[in-house]
C-alpha atoms as a PDB file:
ATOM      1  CA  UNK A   1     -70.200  30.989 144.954  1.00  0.00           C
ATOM      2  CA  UNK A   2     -73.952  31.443 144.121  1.00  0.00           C
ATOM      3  CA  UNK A   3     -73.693  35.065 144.237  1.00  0.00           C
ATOM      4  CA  UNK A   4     -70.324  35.405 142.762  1.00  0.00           C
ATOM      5  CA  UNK A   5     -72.186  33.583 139.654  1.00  0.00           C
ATOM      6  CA  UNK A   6     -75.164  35.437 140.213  1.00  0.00           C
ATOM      7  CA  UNK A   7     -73.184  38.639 139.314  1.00  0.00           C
ATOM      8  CA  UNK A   8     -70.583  37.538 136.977  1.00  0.00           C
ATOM      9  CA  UNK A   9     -73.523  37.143 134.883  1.00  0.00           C
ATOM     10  CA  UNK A  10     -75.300  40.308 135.646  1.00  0.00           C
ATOM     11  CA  UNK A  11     -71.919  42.163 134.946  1.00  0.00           C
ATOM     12  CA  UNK A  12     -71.784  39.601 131.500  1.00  0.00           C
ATOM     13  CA  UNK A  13     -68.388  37.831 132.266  1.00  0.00           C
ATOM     14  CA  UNK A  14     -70.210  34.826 131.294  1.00  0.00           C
ATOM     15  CA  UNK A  15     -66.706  32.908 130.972  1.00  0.00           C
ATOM     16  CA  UNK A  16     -66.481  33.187 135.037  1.00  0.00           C
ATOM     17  CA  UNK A  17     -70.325  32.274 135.229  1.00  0.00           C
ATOM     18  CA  UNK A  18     -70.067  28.906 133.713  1.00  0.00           C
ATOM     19  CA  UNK A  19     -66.843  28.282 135.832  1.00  0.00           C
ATOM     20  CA  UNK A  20     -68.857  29.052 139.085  1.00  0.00           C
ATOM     21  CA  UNK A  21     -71.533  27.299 137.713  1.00  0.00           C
ATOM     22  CA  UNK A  22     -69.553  24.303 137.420  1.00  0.00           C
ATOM     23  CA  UNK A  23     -68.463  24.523 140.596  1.00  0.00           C
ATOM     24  CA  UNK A  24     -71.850  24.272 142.010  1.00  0.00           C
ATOM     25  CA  UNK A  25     -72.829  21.632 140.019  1.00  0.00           C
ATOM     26  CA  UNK A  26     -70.217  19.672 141.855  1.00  0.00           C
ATOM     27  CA  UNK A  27     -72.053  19.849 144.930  1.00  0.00           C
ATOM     28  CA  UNK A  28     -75.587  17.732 145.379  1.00  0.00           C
ATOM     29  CA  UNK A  29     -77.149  20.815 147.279  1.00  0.00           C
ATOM     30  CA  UNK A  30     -75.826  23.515 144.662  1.00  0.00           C
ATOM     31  CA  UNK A  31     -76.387  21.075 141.610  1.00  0.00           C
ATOM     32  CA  UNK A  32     -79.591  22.490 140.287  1.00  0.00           C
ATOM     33  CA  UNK A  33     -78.553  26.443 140.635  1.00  0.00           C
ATOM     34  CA  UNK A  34     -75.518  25.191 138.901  1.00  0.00           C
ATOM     35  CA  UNK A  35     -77.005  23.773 135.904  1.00  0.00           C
ATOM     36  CA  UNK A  36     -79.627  26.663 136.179  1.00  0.00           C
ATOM     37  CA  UNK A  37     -76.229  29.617 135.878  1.00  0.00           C
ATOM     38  CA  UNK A  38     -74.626  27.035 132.922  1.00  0.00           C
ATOM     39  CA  UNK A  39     -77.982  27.503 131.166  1.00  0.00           C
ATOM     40  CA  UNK A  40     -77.760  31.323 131.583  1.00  0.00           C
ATOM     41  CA  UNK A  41     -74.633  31.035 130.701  1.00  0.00           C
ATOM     42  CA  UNK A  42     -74.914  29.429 127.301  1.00  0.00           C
ATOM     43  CA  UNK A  43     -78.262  31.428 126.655  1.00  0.00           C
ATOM     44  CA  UNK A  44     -76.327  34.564 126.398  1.00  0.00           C
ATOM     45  CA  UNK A  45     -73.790  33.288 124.888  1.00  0.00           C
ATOM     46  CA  UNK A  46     -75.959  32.595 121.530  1.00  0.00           C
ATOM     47  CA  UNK A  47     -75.809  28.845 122.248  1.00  0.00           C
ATOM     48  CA  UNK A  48     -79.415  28.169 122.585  1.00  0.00           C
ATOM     49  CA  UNK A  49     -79.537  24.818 121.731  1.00  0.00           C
ATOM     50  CA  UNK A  50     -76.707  23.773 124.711  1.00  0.00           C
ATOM     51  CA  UNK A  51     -78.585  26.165 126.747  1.00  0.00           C
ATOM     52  CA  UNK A  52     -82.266  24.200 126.371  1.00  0.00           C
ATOM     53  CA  UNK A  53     -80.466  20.563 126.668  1.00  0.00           C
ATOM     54  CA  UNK A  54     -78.910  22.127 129.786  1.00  0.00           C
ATOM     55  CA  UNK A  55     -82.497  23.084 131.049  1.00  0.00           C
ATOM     56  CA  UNK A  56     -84.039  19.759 129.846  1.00  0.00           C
ATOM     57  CA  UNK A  57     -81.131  17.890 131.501  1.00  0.00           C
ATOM     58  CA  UNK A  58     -81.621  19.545 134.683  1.00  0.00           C
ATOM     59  CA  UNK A  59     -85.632  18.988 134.713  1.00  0.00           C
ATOM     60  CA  UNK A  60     -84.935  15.357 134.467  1.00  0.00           C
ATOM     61  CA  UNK A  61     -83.336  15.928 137.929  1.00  0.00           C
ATOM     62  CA  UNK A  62     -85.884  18.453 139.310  1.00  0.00           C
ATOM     63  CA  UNK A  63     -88.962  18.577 136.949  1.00  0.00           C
ATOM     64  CA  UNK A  64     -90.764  21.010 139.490  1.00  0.00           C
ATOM     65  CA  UNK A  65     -88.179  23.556 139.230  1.00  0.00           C
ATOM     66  CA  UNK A  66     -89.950  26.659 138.387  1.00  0.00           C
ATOM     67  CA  UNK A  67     -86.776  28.797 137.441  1.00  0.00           C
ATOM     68  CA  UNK A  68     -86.215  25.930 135.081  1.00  0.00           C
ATOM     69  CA  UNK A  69     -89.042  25.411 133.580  1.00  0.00           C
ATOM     70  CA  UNK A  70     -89.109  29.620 133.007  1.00  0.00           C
ATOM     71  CA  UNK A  71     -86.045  29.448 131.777  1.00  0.00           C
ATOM     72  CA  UNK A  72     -86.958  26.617 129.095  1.00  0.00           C
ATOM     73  CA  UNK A  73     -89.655  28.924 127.978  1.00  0.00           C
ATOM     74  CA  UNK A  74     -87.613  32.064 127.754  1.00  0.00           C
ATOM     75  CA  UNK A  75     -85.475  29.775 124.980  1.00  0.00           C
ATOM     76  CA  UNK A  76     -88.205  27.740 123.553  1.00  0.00           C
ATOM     77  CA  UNK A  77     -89.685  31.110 122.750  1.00  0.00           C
ATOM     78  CA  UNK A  78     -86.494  32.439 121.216  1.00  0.00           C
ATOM     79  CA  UNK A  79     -86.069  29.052 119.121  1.00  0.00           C
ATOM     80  CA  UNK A  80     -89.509  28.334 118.074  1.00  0.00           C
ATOM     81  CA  UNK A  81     -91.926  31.211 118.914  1.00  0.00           C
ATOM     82  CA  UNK A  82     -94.936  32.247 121.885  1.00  0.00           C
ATOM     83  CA  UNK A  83     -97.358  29.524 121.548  1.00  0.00           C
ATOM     84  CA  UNK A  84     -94.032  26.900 122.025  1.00  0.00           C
ATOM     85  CA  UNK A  85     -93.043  28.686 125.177  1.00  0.00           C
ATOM     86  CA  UNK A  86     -96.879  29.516 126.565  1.00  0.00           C
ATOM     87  CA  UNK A  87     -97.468  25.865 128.380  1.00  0.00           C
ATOM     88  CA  UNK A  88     -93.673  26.576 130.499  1.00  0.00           C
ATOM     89  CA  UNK A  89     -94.722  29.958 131.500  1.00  0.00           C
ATOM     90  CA  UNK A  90     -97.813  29.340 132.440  1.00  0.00           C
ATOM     91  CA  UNK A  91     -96.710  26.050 134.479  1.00  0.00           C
ATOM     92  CA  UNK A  92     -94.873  28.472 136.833  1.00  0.00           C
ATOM     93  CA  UNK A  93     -97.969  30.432 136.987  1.00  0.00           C
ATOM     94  CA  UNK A  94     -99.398  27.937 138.287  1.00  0.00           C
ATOM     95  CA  UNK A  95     -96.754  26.582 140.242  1.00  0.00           C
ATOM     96  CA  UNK A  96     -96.676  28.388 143.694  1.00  0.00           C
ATOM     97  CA  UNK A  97     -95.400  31.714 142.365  1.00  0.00           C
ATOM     98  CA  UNK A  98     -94.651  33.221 145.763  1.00  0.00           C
ATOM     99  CA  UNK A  99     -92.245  30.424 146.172  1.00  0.00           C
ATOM    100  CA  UNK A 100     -88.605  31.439 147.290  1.00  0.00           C
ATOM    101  CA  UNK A 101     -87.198  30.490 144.383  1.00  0.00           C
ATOM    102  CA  UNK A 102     -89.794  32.824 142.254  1.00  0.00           C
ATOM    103  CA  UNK A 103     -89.576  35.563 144.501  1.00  0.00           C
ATOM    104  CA  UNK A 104     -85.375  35.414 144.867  1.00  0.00           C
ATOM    105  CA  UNK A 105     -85.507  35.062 140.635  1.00  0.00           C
ATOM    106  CA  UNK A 106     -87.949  38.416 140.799  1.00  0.00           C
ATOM    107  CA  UNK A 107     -86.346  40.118 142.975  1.00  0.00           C
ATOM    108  CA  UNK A 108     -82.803  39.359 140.960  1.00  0.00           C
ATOM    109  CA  UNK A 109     -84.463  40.284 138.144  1.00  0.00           C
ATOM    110  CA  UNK A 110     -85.954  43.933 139.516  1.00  0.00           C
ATOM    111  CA  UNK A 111     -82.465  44.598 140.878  1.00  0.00           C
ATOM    112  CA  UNK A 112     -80.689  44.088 137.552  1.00  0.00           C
ATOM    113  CA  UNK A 113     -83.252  46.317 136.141  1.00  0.00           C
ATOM    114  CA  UNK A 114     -82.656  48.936 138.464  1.00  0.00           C
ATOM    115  CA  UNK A 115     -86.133  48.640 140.014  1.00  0.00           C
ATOM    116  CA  UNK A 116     -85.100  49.053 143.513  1.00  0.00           C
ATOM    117  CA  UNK A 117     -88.778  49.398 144.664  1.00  0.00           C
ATOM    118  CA  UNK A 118     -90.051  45.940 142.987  1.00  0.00           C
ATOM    119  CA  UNK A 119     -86.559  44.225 143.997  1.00  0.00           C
ATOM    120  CA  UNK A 120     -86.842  45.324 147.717  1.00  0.00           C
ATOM    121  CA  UNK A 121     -90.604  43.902 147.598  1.00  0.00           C
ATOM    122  CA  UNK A 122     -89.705  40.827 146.283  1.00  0.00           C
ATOM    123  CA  UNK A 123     -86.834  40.107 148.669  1.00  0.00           C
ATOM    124  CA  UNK A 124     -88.820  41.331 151.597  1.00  0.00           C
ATOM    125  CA  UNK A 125     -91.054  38.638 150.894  1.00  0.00           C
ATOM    126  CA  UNK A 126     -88.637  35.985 151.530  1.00  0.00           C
ATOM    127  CA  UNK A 127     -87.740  34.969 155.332  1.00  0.00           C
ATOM    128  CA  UNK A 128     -84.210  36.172 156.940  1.00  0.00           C
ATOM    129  CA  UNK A 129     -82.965  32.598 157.052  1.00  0.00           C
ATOM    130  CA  UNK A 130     -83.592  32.721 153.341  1.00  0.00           C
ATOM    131  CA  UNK A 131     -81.888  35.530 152.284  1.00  0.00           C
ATOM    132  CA  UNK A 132     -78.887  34.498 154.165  1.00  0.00           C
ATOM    133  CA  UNK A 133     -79.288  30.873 152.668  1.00  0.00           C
ATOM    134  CA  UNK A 134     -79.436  32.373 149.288  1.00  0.00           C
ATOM    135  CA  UNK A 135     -76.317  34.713 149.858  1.00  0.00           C
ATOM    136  CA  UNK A 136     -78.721  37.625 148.436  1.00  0.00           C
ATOM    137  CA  UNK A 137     -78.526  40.145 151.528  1.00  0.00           C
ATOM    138  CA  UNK A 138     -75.850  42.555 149.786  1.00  0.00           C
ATOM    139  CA  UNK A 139     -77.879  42.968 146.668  1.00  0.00           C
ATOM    140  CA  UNK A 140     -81.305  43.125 149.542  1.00  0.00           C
ATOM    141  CA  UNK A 141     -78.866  45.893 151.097  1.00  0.00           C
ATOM    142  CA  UNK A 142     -78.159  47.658 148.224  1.00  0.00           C
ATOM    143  CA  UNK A 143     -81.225  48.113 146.649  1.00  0.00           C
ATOM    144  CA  UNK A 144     -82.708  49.534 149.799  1.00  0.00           C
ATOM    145  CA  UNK A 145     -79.743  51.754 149.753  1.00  0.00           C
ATOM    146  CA  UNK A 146     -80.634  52.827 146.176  1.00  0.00           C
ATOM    147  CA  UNK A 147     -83.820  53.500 147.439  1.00  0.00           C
ATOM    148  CA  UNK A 148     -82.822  56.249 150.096  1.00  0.00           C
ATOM    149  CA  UNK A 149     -83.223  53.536 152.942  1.00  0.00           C
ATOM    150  CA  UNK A 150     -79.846  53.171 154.141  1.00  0.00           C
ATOM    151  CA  UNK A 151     -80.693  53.077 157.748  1.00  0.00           C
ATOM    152  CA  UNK A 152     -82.837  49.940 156.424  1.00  0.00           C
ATOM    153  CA  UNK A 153     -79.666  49.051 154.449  1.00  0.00           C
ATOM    154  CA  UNK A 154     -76.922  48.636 157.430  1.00  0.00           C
ATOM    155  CA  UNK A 155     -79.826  47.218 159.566  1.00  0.00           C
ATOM    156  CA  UNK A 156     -80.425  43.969 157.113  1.00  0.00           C
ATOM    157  CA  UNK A 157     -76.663  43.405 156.708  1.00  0.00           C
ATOM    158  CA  UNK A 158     -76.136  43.774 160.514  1.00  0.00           C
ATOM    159  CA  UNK A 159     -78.860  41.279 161.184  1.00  0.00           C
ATOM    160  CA  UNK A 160     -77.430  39.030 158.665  1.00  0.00           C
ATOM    161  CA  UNK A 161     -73.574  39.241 159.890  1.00  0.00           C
ATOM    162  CA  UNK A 162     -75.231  38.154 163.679  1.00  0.00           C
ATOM    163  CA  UNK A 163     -76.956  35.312 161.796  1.00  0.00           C
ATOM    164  CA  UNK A 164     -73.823  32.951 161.838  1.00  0.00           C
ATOM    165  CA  UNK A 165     -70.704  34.809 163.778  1.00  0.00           C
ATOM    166  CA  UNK A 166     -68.125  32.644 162.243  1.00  0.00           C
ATOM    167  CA  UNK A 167     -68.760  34.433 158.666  1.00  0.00           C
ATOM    168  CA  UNK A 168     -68.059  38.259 160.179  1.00  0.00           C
END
């Protein structure tokens, strides 16, 4: 589901993001990345204020969240201005920024961008178990492919189909 959301909302079918996103919300484990995708959601939509009680909702649940706390400053800074969103972005600063979280968010971000090079980086930064966890390894795959790598490309998604053998 997380990567369905993931690119119903890079394609913009933001009506099918907040669905999936509400889906994971259901679930304790999924309930933050939930919120997180409803907060997208609503942000591109033009709803900023749903969007930043969304994010301040979900901080109250996970206040160490640094996609959360980015993403509060990405709308502070479209509803008030730089200096309101400063203190957010430079909390994940100085959070841990090679986090998994940071580094799946960057490497989302690169590949959405079309900057293959950054986005296959980023995701080679995280562990195998996490980019299976994460459900990333077809966008990992791709953008390796879209770099010229596709022997590196049908390696990474044959490692990741051996990872659990009821999935294949």
């Amino acid at each position: 589901i997380l990567e369905m959301a993931n690119n119903c909302f890079v394609s913009k079918q933001y009506d099918v993001t907040e669905k999936l996103a509400l889906e994971l919300a259901k679930f304790k484990e999924t309930r933050i990345l939930g919120l997180y995708y409803l907060s997208l959601a609503s942000d591109a939509r033009d709803q900023k204020e749903k969007a930043l009680w969304i994010a301040n909702e979900t901080l109250k649940a996970q206040p160490e969240n640094p996609l959360v706390i980015y993403q509060k400053g990405r709308i502070v800074y479209q509803l008030e201005d730089i200096n309101a969103a400063i203190p957010f972005f430079a909390k994940v600063v100085d959070m841990n920024i090679n986090s998994s979280e940071i580094q799946t968010f960057s490497a989302i971000k690169s590949y959405t961008e079309k900057d293959f090079i950054a986005s296959t980086e980023n995701f080679s930064k995280l562990s195998s178990d996490q980019v299976y966890t994460y459900n990333v390894g077809p966008l990992f795959s791709e953008a390796w492919a879209q770099r010229g790598e596709t022997q590196k490309a049908l390696q990474l998604i044959a490692e990741l189909s051996a990872k659990k053998k009821d999935n294949v």
